[in-house]
C-alpha atoms as a PDB file:
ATOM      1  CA  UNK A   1      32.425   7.107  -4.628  1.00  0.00           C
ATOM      2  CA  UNK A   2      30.296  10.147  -3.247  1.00  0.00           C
ATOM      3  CA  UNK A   3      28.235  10.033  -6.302  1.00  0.00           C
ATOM      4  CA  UNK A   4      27.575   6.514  -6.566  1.00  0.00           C
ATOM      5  CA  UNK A   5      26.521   6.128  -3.422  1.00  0.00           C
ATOM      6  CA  UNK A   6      24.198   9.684  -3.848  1.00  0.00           C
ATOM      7  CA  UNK A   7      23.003   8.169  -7.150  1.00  0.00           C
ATOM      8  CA  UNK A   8      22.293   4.447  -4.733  1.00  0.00           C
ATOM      9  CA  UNK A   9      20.440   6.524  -2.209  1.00  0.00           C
ATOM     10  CA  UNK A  10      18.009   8.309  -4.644  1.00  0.00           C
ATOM     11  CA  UNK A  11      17.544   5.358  -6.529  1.00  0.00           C
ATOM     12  CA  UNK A  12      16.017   3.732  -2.843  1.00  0.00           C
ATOM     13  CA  UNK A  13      14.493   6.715  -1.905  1.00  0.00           C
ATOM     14  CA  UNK A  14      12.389   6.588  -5.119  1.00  0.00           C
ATOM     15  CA  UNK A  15      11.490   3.102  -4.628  1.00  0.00           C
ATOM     16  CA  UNK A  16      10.370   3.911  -0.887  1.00  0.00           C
ATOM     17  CA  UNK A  17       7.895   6.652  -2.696  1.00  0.00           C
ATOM     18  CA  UNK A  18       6.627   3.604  -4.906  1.00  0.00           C
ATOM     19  CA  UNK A  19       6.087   1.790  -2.481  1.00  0.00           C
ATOM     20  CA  UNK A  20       4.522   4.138  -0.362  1.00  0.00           C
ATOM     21  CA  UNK A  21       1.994   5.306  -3.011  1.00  0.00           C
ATOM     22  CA  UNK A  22       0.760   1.666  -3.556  1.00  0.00           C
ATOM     23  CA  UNK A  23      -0.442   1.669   0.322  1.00  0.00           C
ATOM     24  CA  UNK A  24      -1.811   5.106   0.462  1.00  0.00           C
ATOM     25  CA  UNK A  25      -3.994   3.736  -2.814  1.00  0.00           C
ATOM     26  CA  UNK A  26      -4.761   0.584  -0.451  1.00  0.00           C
ATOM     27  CA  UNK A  27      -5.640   2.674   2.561  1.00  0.00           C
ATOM     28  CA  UNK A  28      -7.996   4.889  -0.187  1.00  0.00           C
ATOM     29  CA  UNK A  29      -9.775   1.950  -1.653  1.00  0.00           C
ATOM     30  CA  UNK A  30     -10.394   0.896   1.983  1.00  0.00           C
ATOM     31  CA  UNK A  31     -12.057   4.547   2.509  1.00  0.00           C
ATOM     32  CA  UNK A  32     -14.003   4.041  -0.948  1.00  0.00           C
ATOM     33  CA  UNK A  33     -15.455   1.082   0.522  1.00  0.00           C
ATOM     34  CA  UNK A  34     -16.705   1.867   3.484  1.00  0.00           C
ATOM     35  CA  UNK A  35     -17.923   5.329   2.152  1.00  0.00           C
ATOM     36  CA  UNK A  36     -19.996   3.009  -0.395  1.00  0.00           C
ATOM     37  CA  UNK A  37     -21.705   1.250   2.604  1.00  0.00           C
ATOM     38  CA  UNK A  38     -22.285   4.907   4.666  1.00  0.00           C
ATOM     39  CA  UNK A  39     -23.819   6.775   1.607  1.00  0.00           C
ATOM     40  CA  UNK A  40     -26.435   4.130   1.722  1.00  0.00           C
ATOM     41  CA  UNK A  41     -27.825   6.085   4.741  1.00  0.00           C
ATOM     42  CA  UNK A  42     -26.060   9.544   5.099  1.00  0.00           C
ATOM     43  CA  UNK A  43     -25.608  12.719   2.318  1.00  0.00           C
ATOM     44  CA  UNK A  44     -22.486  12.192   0.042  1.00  0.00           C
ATOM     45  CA  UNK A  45     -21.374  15.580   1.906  1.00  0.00           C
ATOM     46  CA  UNK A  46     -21.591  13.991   5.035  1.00  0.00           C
ATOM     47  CA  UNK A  47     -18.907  11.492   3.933  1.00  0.00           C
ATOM     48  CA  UNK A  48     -16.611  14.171   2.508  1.00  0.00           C
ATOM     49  CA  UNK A  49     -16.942  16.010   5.980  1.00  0.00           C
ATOM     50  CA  UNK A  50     -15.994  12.792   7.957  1.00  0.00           C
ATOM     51  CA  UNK A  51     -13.183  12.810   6.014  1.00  0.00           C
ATOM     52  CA  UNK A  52     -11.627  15.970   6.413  1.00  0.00           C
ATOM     53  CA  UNK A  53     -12.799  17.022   9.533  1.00  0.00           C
ATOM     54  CA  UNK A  54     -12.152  13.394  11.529  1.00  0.00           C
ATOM     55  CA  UNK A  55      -8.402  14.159  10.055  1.00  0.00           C
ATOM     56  CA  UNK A  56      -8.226  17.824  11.344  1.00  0.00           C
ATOM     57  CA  UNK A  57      -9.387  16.585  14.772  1.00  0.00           C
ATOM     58  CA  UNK A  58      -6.803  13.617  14.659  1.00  0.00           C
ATOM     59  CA  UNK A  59      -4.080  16.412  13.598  1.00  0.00           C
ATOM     60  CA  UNK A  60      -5.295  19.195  16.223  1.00  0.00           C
ATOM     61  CA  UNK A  61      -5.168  16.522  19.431  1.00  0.00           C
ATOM     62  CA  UNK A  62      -2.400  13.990  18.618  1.00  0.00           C
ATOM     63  CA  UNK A  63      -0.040  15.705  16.525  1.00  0.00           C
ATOM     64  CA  UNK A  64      -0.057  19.710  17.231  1.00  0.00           C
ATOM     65  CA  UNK A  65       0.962  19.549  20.428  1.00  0.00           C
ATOM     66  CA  UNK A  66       3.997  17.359  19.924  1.00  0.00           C
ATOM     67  CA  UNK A  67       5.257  19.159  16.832  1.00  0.00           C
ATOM     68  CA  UNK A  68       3.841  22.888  17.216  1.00  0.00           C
ATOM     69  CA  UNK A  69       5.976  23.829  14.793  1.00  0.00           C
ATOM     70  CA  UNK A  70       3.749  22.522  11.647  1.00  0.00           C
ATOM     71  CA  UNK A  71       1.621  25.169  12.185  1.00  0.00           C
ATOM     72  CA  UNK A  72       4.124  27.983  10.835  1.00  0.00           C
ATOM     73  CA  UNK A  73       4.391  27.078   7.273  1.00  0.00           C
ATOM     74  CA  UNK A  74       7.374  28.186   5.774  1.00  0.00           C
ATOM     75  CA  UNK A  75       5.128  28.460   2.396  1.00  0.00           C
ATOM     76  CA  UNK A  76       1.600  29.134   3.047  1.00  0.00           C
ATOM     77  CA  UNK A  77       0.856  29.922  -0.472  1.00  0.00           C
ATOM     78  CA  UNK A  78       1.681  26.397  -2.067  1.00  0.00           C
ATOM     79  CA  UNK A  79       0.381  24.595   0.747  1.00  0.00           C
ATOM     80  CA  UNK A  80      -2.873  26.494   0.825  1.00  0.00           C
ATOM     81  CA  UNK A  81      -3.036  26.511  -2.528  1.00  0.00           C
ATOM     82  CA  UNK A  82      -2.770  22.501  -2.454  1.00  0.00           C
ATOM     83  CA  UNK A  83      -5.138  22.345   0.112  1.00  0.00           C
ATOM     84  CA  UNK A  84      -7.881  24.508  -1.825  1.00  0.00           C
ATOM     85  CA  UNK A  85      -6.785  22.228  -4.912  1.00  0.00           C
ATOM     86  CA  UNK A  86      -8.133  19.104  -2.421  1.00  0.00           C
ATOM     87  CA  UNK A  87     -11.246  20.127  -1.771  1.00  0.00           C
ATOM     88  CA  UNK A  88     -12.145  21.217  -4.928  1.00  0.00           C
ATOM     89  CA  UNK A  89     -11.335  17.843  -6.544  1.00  0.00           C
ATOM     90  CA  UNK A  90     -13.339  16.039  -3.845  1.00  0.00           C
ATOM     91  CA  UNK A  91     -16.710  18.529  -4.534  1.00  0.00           C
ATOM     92  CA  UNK A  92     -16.137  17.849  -8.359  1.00  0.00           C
ATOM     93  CA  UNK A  93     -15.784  14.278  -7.761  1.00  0.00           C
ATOM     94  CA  UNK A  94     -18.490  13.995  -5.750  1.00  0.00           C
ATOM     95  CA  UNK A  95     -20.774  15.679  -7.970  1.00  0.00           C
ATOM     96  CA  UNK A  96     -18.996  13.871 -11.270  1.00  0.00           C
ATOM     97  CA  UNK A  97     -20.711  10.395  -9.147  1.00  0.00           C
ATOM     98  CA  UNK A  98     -24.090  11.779  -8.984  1.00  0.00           C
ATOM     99  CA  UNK A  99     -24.115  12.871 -12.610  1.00  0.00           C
ATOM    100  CA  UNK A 100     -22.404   9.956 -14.441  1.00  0.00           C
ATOM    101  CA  UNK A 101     -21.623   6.519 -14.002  1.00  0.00           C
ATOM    102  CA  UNK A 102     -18.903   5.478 -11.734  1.00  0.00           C
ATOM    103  CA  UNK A 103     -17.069   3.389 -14.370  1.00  0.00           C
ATOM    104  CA  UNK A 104     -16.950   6.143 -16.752  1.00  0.00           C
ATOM    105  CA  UNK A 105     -15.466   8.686 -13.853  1.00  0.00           C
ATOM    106  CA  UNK A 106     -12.601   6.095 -13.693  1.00  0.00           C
ATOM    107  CA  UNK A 107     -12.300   5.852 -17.166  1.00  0.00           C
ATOM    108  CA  UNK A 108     -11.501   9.407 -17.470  1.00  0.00           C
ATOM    109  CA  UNK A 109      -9.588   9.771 -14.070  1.00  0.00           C
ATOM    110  CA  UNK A 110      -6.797   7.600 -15.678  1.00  0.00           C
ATOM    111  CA  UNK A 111      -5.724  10.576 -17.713  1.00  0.00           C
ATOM    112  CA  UNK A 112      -4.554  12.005 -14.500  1.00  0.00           C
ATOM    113  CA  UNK A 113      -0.952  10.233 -14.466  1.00  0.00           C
ATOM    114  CA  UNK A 114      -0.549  11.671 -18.175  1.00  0.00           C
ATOM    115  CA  UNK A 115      -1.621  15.129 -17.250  1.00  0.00           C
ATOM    116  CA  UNK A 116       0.759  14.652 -14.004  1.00  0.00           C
ATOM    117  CA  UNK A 117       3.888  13.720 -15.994  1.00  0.00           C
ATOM    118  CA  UNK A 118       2.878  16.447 -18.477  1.00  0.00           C
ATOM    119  CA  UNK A 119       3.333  19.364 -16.010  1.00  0.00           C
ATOM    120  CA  UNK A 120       6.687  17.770 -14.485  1.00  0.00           C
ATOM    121  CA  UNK A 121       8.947  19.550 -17.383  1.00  0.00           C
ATOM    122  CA  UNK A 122       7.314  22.831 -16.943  1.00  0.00           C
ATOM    123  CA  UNK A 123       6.563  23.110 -13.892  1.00  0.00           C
ATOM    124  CA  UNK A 124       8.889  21.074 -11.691  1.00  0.00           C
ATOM    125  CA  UNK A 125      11.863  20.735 -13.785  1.00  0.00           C
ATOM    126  CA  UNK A 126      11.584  17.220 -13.570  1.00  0.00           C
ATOM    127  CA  UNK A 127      13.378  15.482 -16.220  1.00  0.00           C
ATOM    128  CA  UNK A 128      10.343  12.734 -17.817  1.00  0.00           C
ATOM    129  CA  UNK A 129      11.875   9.557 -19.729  1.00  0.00           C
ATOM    130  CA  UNK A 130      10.859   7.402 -21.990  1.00  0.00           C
ATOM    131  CA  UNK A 131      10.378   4.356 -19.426  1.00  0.00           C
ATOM    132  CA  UNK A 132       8.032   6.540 -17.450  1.00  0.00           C
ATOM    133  CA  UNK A 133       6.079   7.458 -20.718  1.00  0.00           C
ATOM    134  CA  UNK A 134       6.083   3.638 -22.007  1.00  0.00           C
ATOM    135  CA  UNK A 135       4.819   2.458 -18.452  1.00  0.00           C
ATOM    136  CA  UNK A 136       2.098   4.859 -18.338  1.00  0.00           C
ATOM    137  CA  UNK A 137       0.735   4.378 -21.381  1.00  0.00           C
ATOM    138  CA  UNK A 138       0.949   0.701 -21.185  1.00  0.00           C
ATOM    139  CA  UNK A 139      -0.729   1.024 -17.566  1.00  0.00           C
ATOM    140  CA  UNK A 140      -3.644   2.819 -19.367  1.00  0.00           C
ATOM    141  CA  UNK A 141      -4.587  -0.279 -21.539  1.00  0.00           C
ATOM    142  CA  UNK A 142      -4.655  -2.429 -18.841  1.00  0.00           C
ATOM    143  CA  UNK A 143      -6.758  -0.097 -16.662  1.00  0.00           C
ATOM    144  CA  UNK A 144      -9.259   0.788 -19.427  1.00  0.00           C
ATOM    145  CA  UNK A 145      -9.634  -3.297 -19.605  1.00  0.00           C
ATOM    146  CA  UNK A 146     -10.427  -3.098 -16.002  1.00  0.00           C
ATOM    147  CA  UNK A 147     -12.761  -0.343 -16.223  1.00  0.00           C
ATOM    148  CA  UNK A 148     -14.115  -1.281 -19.567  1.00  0.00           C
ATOM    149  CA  UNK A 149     -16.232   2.396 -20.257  1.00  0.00           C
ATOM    150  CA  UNK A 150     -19.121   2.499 -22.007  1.00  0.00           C
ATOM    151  CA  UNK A 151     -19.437   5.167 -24.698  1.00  0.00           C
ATOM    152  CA  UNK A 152     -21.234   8.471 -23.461  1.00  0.00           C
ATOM    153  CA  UNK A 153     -22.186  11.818 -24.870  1.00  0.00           C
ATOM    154  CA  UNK A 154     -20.374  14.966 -23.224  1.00  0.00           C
ATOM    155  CA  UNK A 155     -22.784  15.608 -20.257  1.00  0.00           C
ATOM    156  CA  UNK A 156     -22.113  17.837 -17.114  1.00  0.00           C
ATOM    157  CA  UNK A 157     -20.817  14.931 -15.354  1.00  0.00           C
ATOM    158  CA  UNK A 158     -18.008  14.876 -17.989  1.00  0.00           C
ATOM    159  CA  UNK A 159     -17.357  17.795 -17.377  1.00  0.00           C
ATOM    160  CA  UNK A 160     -16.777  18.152 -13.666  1.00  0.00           C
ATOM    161  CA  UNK A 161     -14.846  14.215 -13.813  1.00  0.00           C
ATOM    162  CA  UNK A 162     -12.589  16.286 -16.553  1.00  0.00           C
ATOM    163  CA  UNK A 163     -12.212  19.168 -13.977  1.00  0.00           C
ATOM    164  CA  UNK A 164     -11.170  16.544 -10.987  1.00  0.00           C
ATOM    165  CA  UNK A 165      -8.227  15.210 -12.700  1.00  0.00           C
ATOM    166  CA  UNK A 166      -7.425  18.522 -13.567  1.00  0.00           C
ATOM    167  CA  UNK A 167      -7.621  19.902 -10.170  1.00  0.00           C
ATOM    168  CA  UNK A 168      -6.075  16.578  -8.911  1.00  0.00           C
ATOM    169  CA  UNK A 169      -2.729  16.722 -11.304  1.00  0.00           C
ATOM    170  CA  UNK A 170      -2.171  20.417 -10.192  1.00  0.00           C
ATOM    171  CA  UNK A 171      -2.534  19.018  -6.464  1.00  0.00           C
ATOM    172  CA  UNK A 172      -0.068  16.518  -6.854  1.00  0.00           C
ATOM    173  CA  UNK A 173       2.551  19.219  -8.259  1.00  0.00           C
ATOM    174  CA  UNK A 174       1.762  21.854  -5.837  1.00  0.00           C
ATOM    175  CA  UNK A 175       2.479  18.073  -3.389  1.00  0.00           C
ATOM    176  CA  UNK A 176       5.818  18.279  -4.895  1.00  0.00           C
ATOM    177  CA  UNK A 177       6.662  21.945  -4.363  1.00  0.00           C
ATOM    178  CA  UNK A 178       5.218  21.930  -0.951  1.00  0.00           C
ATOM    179  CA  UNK A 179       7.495  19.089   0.031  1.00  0.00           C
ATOM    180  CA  UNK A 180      10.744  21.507  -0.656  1.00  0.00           C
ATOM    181  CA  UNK A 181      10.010  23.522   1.648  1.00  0.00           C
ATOM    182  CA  UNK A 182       7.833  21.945   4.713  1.00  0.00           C
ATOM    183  CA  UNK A 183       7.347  18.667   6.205  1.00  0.00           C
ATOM    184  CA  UNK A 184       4.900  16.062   4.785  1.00  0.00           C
ATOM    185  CA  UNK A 185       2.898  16.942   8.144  1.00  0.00           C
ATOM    186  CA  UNK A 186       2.586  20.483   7.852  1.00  0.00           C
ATOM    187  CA  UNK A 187       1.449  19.917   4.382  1.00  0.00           C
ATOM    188  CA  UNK A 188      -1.214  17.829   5.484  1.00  0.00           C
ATOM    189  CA  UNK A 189      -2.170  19.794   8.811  1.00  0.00           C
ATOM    190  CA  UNK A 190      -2.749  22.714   6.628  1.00  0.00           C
ATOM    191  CA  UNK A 191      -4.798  20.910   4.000  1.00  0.00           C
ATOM    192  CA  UNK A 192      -6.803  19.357   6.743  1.00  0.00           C
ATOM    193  CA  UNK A 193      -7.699  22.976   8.539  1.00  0.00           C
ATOM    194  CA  UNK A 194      -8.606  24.679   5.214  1.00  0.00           C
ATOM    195  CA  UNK A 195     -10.740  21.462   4.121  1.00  0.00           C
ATOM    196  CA  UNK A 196     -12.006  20.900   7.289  1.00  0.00           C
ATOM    197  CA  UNK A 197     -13.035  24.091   7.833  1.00  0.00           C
ATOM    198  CA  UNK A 198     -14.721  24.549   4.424  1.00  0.00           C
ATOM    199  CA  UNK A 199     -16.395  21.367   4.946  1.00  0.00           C
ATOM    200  CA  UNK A 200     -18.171  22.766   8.218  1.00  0.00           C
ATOM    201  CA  UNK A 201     -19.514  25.633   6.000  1.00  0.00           C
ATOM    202  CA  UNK A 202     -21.443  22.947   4.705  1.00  0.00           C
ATOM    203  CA  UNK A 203     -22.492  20.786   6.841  1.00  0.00           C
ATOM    204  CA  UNK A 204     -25.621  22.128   8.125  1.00  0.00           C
ATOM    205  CA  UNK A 205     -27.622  21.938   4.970  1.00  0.00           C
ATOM    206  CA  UNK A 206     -27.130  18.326   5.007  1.00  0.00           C
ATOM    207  CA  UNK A 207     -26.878  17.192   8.517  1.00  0.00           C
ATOM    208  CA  UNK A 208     -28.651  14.023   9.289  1.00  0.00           C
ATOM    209  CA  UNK A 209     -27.689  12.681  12.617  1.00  0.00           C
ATOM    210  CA  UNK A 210     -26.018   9.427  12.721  1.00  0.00           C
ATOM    211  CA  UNK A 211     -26.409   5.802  14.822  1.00  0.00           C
ATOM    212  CA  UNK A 212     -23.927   4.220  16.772  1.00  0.00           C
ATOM    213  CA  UNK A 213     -22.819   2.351  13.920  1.00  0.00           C
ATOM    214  CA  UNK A 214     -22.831   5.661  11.516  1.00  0.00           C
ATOM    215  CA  UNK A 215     -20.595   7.658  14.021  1.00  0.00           C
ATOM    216  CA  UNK A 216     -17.839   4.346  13.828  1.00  0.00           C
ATOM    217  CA  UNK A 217     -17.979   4.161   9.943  1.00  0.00           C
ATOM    218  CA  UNK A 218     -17.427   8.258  10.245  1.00  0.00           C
ATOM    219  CA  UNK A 219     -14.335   7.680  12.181  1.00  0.00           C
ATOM    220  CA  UNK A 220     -13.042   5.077  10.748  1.00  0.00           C
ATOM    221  CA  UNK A 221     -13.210   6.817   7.105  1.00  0.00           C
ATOM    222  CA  UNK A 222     -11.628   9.690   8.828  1.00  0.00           C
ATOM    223  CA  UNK A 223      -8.795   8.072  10.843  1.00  0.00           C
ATOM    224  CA  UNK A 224      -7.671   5.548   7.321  1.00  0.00           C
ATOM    225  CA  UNK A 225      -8.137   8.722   5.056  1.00  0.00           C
ATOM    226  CA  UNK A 226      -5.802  10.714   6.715  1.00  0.00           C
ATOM    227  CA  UNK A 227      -3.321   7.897   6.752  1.00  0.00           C
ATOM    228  CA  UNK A 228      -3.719   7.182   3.188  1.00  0.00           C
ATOM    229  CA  UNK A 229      -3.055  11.202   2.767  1.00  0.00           C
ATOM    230  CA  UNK A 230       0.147  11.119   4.914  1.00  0.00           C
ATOM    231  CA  UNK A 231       1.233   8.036   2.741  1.00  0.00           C
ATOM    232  CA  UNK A 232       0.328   9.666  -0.318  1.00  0.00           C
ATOM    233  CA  UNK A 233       2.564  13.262   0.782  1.00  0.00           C
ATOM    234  CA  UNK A 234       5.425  11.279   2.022  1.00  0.00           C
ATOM    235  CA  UNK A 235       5.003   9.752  -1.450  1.00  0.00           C
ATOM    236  CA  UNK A 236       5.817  12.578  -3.442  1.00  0.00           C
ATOM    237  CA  UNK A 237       8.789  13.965  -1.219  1.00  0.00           C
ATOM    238  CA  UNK A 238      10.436  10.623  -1.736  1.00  0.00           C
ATOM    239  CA  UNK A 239      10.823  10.584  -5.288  1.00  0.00           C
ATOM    240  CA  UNK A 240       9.926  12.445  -8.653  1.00  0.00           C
ATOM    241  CA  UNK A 241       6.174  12.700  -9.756  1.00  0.00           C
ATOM    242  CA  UNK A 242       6.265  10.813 -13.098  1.00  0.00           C
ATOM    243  CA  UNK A 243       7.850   8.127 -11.490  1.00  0.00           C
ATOM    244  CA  UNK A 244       5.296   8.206  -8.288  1.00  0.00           C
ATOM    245  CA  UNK A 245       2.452   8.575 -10.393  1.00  0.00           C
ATOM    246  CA  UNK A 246       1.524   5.291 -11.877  1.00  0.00           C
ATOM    247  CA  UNK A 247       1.584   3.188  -8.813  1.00  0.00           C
ATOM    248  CA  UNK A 248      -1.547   4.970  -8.668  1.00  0.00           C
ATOM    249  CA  UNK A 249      -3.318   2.492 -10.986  1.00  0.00           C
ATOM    250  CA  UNK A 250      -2.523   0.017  -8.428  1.00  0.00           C
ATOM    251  CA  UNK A 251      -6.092   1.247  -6.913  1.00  0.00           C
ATOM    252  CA  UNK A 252      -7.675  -0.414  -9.293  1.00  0.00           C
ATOM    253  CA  UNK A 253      -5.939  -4.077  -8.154  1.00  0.00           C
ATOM    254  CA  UNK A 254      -7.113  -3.010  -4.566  1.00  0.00           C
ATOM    255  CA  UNK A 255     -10.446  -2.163  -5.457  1.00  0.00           C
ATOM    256  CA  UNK A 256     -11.171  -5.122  -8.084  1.00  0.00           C
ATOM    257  CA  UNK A 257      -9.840  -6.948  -4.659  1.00  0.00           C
ATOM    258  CA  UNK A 258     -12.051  -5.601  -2.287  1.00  0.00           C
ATOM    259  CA  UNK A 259     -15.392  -6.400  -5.021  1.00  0.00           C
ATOM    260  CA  UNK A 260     -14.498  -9.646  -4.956  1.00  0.00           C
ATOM    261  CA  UNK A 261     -14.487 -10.648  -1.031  1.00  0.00           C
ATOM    262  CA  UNK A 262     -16.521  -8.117   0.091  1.00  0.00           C
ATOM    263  CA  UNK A 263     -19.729  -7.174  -1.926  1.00  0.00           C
ATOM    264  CA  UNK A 264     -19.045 -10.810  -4.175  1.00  0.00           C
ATOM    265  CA  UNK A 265     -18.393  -9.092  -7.476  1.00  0.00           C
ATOM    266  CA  UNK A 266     -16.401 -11.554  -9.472  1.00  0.00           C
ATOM    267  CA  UNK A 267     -13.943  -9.667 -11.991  1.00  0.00           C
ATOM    268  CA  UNK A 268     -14.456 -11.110 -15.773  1.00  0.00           C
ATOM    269  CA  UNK A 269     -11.323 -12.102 -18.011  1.00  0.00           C
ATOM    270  CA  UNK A 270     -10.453  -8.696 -19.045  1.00  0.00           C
ATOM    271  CA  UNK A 271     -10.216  -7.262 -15.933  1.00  0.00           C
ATOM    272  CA  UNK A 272      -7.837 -10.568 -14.360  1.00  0.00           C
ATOM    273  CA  UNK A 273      -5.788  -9.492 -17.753  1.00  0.00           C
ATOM    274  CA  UNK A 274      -5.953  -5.392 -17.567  1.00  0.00           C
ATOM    275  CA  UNK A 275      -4.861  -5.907 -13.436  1.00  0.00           C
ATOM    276  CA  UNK A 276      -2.412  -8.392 -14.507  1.00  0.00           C
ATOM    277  CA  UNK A 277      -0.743  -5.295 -16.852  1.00  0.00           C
ATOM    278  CA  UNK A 278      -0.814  -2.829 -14.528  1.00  0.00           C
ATOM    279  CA  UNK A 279       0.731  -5.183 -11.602  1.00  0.00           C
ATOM    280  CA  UNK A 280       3.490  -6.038 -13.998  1.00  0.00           C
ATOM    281  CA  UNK A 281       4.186  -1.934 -14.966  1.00  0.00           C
ATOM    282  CA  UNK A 282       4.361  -1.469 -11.553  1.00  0.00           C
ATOM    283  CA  UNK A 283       6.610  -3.837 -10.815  1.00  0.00           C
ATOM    284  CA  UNK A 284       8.550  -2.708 -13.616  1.00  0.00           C
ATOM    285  CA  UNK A 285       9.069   0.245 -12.746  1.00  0.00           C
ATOM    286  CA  UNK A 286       9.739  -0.791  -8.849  1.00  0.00           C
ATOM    287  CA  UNK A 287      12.833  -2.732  -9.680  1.00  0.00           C
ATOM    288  CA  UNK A 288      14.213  -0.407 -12.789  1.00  0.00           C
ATOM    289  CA  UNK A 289      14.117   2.639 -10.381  1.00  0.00           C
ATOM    290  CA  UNK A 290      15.080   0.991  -6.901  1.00  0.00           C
ATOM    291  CA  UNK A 291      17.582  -1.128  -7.739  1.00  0.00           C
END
């Protein structure tokens, strides 16, 4: 009886970590889009900055002084490790954008899940089956039909997209070790100080001084991001990473969404048939895992 009902609790607990990941991939498309309308008039840099330092504000007046005790991380290695692993996936996405199509950067960020359930074994100990391979790799079709990239030579911008979902698979396993031994809000009050403060270092060189309306889209893209990050941590703690992972191609529902009834970009056939195939892994996997 105590093992059924141990076996009935993980089995929900994994599904909550599903389901969470699908919002905190909601909450980033959300970012995504109003970052698109702010980097019409501000420095991409600016944009990262609102980001990271809007959530270390949020963090340092709301949430410090009601729980002090995330600032004493029990692992400061991991978690700053993590947090250094953040920033450096943002800079080399950032710079991927400027250097590349966008479609092609999403192209090759789908590897990411792959490269994610690769390190599980070795790194996490994290037994990977056959119904997370099958769903992954089935979620890749249907994402490339979404995406549809265009053929391209190995440029710089390769390169740095190739070293973001590098840089973003190590994050989410250092996510997962992080999680055994502190709180999904010391993990991300720590990754908001060292990426905040890095982000100052910055800032100067690419300061231009915002409008009433520029200093609302800064906070707004600050105060969603860090609830898409808190989503995204209590993710991982919830359940294992290869079976957390692919709900992360549901940002590519959210955002074909979003093109449609805000900037009027109709999707074509393949992408209606490439979200339809990664709605229907997901879902998949949702009621295989949390029943």
């Amino acid at each position: 009886m105590t093992t059924l009902h141990t076996t009935v609790r993980a089995d929900a607990s994994a599904a909550q970590g599903m389901a969470l990941m699908t919002l905190s991939m909601l909450l980033f498309v959300s970012v995504d889009t109003m970052a698109r309308y702010l980097t019409q008039d501000y420095p991409v840099l600016m944009v990262v900055w609102a980001r990271f330092f809007v959530h270390l504000a949020l963090m340092l007046v709301f949430i410090l002084p009601r729980m002090p005790a995330i600032a004493r991380p029990k692992n400061p290695t991991v978690i700053y490790a993590r947090a250094l692993l953040v920033f450096i996936t943002t800079a080399l996405a950032v710079a991927a954008f400027q250097l590349m199509p966008v479609a092609d950067f999403h192209a090759i960020s789908l590897i990411s899940p792959m490269v994610v359930t690769a390190l599980c074994a070795p790194m996490l100990g994290e037994r990977v089956g056959r119904t997370a391979w099958g769903c992954i790799a089935v979620a890749c079709i249907g994402a490339a039909l979404v995406v549809k990239p265009g053929l391209s030579t190995l440029g710089l911008g390769t390169l740095f997209a190739l070293g973001s979902v590098g840089t973003f698979a190590l994050g989410a396993i250092f996510t997962r070790i992080a999680n055994r031994h502190d709180t999904p809000m010391t993990v991300l009050f720590h990754t908001a100080l060292l990426c905040g403060v890095l982000s100052c270092a910055v800032l100067p060189f690419v300061w231009v001084t915002p409008d009433l309306d520029g200093w609302v889209m800064i906070f707004a893209i600050g105060l969603v991001s860090s609830l898409a990050q808190y989503c995204s941590v209590k993710a991982f703690a919830a359940g294992p990473a290869a079976l957390i992972m692919p709900f992360n191609y549901t940002g590519l529902l959210w955002a074909t969404l979003a093109g449609l009834l805000i900037f009027g970009e109709y999707p074509d056939h393949l992408t209606i048939l490439g979200a339809m195939i990664i709605a229907a892994c997901a879902a998949y996997m949702y009621v295989r895992e949390g029943r």
